[in-house]
PDB file of N, CA and C in Angstrom:
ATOM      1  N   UNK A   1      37.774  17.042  99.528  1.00  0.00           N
ATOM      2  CA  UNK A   1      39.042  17.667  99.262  1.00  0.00           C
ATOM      3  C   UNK A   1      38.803  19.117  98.830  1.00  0.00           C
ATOM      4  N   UNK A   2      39.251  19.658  99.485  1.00  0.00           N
ATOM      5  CA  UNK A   2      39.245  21.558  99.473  1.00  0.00           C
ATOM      6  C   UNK A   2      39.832  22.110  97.818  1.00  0.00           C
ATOM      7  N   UNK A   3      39.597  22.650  97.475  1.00  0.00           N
ATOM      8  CA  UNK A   3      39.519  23.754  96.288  1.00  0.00           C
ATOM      9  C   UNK A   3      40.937  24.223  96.095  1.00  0.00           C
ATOM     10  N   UNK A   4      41.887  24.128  95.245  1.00  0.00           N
ATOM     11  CA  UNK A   4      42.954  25.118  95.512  1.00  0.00           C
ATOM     12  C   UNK A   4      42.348  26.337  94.800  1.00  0.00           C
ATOM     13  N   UNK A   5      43.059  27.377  95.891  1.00  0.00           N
ATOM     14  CA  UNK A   5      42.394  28.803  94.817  1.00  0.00           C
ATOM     15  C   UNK A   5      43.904  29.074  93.907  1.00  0.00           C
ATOM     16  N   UNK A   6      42.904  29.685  93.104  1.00  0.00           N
ATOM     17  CA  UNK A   6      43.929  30.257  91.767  1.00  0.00           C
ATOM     18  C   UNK A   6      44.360  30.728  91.911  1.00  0.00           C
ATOM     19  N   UNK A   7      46.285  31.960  91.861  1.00  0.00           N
ATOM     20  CA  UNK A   7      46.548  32.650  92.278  1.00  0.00           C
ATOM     21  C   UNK A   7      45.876  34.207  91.771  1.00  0.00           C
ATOM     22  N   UNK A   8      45.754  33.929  90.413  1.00  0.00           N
ATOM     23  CA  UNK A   8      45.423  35.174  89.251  1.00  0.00           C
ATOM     24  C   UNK A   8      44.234  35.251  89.685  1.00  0.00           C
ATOM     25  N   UNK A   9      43.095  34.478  90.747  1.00  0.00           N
ATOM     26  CA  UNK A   9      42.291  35.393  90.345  1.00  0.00           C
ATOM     27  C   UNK A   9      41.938  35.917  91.536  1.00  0.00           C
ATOM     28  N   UNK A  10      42.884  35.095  92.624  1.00  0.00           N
ATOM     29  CA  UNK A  10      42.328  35.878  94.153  1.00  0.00           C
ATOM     30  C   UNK A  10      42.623  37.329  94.128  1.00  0.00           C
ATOM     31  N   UNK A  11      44.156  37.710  93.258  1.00  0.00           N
ATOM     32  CA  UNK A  11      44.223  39.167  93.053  1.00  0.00           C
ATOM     33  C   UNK A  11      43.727  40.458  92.562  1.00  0.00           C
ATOM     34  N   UNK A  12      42.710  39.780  91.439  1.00  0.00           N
ATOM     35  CA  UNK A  12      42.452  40.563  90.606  1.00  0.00           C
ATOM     36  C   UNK A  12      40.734  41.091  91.453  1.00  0.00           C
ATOM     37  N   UNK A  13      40.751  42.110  91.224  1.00  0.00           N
ATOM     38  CA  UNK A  13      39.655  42.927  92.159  1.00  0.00           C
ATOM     39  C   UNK A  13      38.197  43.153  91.162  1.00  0.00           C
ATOM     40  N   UNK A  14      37.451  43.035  91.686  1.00  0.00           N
ATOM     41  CA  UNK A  14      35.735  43.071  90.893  1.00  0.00           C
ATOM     42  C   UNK A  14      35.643  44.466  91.031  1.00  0.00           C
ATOM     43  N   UNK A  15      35.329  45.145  90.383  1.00  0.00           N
ATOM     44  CA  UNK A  15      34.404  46.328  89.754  1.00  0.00           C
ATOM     45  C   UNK A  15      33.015  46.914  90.839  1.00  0.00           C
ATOM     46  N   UNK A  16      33.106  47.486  91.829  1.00  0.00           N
ATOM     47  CA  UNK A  16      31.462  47.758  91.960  1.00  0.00           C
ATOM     48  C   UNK A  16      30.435  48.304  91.298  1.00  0.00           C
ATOM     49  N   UNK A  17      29.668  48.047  91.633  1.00  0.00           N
ATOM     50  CA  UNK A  17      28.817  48.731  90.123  1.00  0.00           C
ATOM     51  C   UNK A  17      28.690  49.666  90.302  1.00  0.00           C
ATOM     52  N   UNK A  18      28.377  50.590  89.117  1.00  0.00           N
ATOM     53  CA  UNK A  18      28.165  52.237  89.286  1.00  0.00           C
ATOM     54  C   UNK A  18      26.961  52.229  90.034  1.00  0.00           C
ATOM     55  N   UNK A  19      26.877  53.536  90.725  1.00  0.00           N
ATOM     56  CA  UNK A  19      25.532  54.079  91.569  1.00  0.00           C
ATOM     57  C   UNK A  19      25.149  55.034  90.475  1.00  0.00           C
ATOM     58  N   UNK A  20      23.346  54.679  90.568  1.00  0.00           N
ATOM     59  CA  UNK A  20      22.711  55.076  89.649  1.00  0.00           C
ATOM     60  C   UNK A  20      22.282  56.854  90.217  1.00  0.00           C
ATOM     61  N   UNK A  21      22.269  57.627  89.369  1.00  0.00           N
ATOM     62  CA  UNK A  21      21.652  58.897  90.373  1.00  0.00           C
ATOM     63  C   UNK A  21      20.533  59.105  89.626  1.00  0.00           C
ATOM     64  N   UNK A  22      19.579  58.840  90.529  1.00  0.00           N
ATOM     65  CA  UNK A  22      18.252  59.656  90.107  1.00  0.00           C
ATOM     66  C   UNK A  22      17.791  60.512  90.072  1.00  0.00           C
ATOM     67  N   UNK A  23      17.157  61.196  88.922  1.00  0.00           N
ATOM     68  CA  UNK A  23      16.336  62.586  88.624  1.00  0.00           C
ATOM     69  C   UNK A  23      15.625  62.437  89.439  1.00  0.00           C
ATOM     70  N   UNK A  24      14.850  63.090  90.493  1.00  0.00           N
ATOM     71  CA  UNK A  24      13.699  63.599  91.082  1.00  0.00           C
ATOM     72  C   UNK A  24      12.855  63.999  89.998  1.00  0.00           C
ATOM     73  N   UNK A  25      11.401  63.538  90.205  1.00  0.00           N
ATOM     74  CA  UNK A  25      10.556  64.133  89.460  1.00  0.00           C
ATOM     75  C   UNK A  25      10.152  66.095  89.069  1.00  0.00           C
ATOM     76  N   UNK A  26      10.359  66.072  90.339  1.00  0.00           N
ATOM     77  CA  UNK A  26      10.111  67.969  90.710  1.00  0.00           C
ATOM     78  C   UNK A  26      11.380  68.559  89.681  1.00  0.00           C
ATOM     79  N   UNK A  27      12.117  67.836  89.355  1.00  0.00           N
ATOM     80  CA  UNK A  27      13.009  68.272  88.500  1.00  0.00           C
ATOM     81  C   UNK A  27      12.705  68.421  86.681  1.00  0.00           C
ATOM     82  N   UNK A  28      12.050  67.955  86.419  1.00  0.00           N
ATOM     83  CA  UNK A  28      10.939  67.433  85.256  1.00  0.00           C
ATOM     84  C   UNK A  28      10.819  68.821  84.838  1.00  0.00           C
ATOM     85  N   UNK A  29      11.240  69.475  83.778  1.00  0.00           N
ATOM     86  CA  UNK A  29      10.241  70.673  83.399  1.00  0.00           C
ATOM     87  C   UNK A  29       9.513  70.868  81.852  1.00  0.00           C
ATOM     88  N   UNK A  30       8.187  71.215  82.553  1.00  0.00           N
ATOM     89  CA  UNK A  30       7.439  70.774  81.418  1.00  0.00           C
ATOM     90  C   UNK A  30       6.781  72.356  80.794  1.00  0.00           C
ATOM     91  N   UNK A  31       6.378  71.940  79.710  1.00  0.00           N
ATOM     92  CA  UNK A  31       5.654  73.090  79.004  1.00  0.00           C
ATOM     93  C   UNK A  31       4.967  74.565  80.046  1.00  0.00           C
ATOM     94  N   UNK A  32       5.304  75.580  80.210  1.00  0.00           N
ATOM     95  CA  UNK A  32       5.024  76.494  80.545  1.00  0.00           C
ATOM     96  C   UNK A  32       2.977  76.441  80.336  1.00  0.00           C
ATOM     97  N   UNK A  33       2.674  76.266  78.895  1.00  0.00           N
ATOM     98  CA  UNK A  33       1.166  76.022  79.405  1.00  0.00           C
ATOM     99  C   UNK A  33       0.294  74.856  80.103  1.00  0.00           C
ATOM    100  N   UNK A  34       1.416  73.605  80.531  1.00  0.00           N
ATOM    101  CA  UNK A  34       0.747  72.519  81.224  1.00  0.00           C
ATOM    102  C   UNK A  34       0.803  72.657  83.155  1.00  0.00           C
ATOM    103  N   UNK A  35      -0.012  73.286  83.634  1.00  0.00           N
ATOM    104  CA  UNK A  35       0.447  73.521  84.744  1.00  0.00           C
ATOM    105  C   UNK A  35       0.152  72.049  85.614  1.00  0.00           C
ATOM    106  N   UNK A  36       0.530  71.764  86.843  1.00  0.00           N
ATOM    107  CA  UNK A  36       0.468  70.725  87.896  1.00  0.00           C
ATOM    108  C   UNK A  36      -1.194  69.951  87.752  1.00  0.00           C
ATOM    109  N   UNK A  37      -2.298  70.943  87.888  1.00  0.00           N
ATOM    110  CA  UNK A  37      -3.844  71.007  87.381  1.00  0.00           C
ATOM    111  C   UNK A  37      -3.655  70.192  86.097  1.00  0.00           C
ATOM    112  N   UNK A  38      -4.045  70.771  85.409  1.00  0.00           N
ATOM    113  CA  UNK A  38      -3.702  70.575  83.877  1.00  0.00           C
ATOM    114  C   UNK A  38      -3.051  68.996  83.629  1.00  0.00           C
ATOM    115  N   UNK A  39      -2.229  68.343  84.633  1.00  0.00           N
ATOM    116  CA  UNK A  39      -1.587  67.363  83.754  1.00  0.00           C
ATOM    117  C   UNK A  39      -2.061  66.728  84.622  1.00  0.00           C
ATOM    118  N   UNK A  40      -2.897  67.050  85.967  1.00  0.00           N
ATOM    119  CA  UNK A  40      -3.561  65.503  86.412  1.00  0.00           C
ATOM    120  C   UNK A  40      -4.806  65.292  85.824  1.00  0.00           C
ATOM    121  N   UNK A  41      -5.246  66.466  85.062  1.00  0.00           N
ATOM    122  CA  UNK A  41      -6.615  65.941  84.837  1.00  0.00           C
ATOM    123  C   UNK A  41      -6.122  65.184  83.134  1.00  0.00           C
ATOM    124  N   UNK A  42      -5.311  65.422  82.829  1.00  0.00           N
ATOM    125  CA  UNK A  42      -5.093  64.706  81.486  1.00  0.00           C
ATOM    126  C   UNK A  42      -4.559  63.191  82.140  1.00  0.00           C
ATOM    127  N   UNK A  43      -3.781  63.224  82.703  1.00  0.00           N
ATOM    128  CA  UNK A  43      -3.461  61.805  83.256  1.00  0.00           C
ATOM    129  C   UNK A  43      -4.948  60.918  84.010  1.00  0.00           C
ATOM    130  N   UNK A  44      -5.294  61.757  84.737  1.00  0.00           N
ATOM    131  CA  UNK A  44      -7.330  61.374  85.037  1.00  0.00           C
ATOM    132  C   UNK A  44      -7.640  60.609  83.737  1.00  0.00           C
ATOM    133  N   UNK A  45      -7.832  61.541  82.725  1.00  0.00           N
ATOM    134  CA  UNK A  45      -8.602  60.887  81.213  1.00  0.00           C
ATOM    135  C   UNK A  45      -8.232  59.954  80.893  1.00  0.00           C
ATOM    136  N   UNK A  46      -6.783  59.346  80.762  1.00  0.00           N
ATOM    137  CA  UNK A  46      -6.174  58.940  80.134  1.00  0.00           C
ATOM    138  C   UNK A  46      -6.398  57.271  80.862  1.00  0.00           C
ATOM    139  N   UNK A  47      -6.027  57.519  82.201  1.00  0.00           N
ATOM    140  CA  UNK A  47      -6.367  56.537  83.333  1.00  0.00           C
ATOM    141  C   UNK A  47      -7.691  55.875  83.043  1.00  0.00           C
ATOM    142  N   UNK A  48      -8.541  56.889  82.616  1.00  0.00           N
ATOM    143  CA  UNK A  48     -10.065  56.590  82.375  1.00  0.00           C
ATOM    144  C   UNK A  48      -9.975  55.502  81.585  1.00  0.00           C
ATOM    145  N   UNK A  49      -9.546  56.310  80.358  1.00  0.00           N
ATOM    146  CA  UNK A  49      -9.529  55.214  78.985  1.00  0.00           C
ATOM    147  C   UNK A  49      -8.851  54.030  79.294  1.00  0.00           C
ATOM    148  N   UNK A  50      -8.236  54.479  79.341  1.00  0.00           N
ATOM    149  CA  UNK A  50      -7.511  52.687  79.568  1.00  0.00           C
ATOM    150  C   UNK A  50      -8.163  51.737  80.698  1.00  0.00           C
ATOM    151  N   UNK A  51      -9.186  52.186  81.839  1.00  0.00           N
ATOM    152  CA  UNK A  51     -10.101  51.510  82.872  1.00  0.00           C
ATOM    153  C   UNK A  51     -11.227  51.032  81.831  1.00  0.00           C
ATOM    154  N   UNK A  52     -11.484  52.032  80.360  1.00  0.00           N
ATOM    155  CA  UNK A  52     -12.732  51.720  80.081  1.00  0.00           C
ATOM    156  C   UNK A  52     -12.173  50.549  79.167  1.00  0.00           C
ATOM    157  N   UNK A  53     -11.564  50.336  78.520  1.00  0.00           N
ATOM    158  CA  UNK A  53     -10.662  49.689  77.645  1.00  0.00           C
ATOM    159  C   UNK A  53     -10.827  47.998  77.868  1.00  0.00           C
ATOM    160  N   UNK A  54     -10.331  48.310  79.441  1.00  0.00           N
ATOM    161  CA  UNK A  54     -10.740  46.949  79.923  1.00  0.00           C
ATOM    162  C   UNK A  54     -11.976  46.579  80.801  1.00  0.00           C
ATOM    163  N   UNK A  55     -12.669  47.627  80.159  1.00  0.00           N
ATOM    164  CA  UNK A  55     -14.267  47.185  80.907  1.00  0.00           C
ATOM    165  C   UNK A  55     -14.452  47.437  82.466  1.00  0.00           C
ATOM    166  N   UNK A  56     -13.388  48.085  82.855  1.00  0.00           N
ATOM    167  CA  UNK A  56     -13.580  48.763  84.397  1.00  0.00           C
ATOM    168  C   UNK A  56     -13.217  47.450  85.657  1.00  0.00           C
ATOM    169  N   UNK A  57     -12.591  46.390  85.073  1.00  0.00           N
ATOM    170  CA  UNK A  57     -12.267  45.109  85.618  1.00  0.00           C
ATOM    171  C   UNK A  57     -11.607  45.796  87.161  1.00  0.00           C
ATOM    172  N   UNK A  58     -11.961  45.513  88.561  1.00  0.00           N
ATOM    173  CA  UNK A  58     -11.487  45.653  89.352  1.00  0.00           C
ATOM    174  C   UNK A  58     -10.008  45.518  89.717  1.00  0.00           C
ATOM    175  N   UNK A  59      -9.318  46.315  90.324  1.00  0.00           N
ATOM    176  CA  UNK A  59      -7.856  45.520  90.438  1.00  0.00           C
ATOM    177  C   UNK A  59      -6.836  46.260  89.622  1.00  0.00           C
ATOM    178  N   UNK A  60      -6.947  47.236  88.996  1.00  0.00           N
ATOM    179  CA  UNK A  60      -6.137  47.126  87.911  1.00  0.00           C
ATOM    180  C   UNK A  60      -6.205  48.947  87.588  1.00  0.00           C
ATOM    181  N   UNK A  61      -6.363  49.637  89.126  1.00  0.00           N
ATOM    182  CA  UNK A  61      -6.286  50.869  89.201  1.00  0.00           C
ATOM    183  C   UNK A  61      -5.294  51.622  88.883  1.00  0.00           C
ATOM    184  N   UNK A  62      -4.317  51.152  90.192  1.00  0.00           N
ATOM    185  CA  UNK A  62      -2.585  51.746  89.899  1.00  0.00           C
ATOM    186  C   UNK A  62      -2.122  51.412  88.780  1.00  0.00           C
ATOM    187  N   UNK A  63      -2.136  50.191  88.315  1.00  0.00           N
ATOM    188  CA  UNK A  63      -1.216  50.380  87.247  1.00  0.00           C
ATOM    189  C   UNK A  63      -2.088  51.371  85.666  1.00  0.00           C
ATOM    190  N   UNK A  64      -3.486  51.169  85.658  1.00  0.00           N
ATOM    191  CA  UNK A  64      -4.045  52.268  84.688  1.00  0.00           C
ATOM    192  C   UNK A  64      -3.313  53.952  85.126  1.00  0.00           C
ATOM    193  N   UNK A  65      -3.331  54.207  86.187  1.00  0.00           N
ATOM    194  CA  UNK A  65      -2.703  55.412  86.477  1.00  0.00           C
ATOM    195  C   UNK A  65      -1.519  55.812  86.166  1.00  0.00           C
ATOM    196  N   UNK A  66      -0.545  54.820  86.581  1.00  0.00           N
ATOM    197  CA  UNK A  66       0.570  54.863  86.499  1.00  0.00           C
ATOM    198  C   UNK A  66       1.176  54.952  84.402  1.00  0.00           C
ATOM    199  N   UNK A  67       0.589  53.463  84.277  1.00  0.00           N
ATOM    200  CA  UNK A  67       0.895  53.824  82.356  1.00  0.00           C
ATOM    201  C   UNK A  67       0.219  55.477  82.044  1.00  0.00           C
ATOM    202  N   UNK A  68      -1.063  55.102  82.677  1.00  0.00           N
ATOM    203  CA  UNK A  68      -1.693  56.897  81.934  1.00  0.00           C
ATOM    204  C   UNK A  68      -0.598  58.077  82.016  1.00  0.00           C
ATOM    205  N   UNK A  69       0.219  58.177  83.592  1.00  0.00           N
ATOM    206  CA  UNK A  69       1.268  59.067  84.181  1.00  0.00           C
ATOM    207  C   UNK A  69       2.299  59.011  82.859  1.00  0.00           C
ATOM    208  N   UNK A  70       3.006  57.627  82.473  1.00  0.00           N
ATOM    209  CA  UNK A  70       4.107  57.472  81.754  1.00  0.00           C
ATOM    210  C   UNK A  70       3.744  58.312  80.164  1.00  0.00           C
ATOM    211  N   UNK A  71       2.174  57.673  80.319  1.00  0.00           N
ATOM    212  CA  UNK A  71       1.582  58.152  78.633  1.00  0.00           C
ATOM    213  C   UNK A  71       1.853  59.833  78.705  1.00  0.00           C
ATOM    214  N   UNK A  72       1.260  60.337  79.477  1.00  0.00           N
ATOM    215  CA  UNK A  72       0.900  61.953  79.622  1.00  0.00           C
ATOM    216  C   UNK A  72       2.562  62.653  79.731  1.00  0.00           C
ATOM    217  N   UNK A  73       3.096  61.944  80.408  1.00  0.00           N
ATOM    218  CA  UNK A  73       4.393  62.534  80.719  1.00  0.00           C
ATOM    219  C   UNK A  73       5.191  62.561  78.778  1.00  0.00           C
ATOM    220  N   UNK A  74       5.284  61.129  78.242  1.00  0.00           N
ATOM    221  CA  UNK A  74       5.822  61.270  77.535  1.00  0.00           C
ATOM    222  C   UNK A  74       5.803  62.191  76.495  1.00  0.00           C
ATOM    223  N   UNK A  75       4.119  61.929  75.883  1.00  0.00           N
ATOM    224  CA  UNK A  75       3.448  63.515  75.605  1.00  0.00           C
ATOM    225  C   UNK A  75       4.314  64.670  75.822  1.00  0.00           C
ATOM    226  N   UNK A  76       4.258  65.239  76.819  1.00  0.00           N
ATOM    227  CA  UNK A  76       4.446  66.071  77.468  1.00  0.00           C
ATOM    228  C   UNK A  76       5.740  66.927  76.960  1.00  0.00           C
ATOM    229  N   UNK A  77       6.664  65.792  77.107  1.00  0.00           N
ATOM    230  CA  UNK A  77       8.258  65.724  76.938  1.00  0.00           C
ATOM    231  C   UNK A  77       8.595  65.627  75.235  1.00  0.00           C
ATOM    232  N   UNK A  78       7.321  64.991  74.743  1.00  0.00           N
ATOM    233  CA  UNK A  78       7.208  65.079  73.476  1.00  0.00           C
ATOM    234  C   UNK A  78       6.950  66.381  72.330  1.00  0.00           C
ATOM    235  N   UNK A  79       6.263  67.176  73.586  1.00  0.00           N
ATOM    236  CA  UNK A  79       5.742  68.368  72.967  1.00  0.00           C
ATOM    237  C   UNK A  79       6.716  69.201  73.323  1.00  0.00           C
ATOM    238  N   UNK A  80       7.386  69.248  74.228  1.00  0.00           N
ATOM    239  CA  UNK A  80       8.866  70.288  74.819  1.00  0.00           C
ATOM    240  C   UNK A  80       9.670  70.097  73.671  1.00  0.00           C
ATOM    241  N   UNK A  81      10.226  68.940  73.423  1.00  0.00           N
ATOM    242  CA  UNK A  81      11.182  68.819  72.112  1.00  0.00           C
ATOM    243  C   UNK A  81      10.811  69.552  70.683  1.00  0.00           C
ATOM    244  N   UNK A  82       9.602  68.897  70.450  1.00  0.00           N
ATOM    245  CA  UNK A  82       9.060  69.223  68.758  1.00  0.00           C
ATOM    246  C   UNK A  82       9.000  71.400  69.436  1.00  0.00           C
ATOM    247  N   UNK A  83       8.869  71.789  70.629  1.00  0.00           N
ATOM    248  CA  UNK A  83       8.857  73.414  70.657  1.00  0.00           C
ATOM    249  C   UNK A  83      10.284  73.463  70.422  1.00  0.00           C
ATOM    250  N   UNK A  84      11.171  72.697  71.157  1.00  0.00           N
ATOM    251  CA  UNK A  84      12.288  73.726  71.603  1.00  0.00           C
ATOM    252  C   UNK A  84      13.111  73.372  69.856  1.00  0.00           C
ATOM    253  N   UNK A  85      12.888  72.533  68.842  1.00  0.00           N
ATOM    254  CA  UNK A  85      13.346  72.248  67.753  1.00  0.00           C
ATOM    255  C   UNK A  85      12.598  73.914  66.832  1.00  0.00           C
ATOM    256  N   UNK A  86      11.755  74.219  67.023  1.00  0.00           N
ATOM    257  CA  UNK A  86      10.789  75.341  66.164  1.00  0.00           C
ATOM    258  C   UNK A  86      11.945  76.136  65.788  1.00  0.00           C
TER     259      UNK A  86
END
């Protein structure tokens, strides 16, 4: 036996969800003395440490890079604020 539909709710209309807009990275601006150089080789180190951390375990490249990226960035964004507060 079939479903009666409700009247209240066939009318009432759902919401789409908002569209998210994303920042582009190139949009990012960072400290005037950290140039493009400069923040891969700190993200390099950082990547390091955390490879050495876990004993250099195979497998587990990208994501050391990637946290190192998030680490260095936040830094980064960390040090823009505590300037632009001076």
């Amino acid at each position: 036996m079939p479903r009666e539909k409700n009247p209240e709710t066939a009318t009432a209309r759902k919401r789409a969800p908002r569209k998210r807009v994303s920042q582009p990275t190139a949009d990012i601006q960072y400290p005037a003395f950290v140039d493009p150089q400069q923040r891969a080789a700190l993200i390099a180190k950082a990547a390091y440490l955390r490879a050495l951390d876990r004993g250099f375990a195979p497998g587990r490249e990208v994501e050391d890079w990637l946290a190192a990226e998030a680490e260095v960035d936040a830094e980064l964004m960390r040090g823009t604020a505590a300037a632009a507060r001076v």
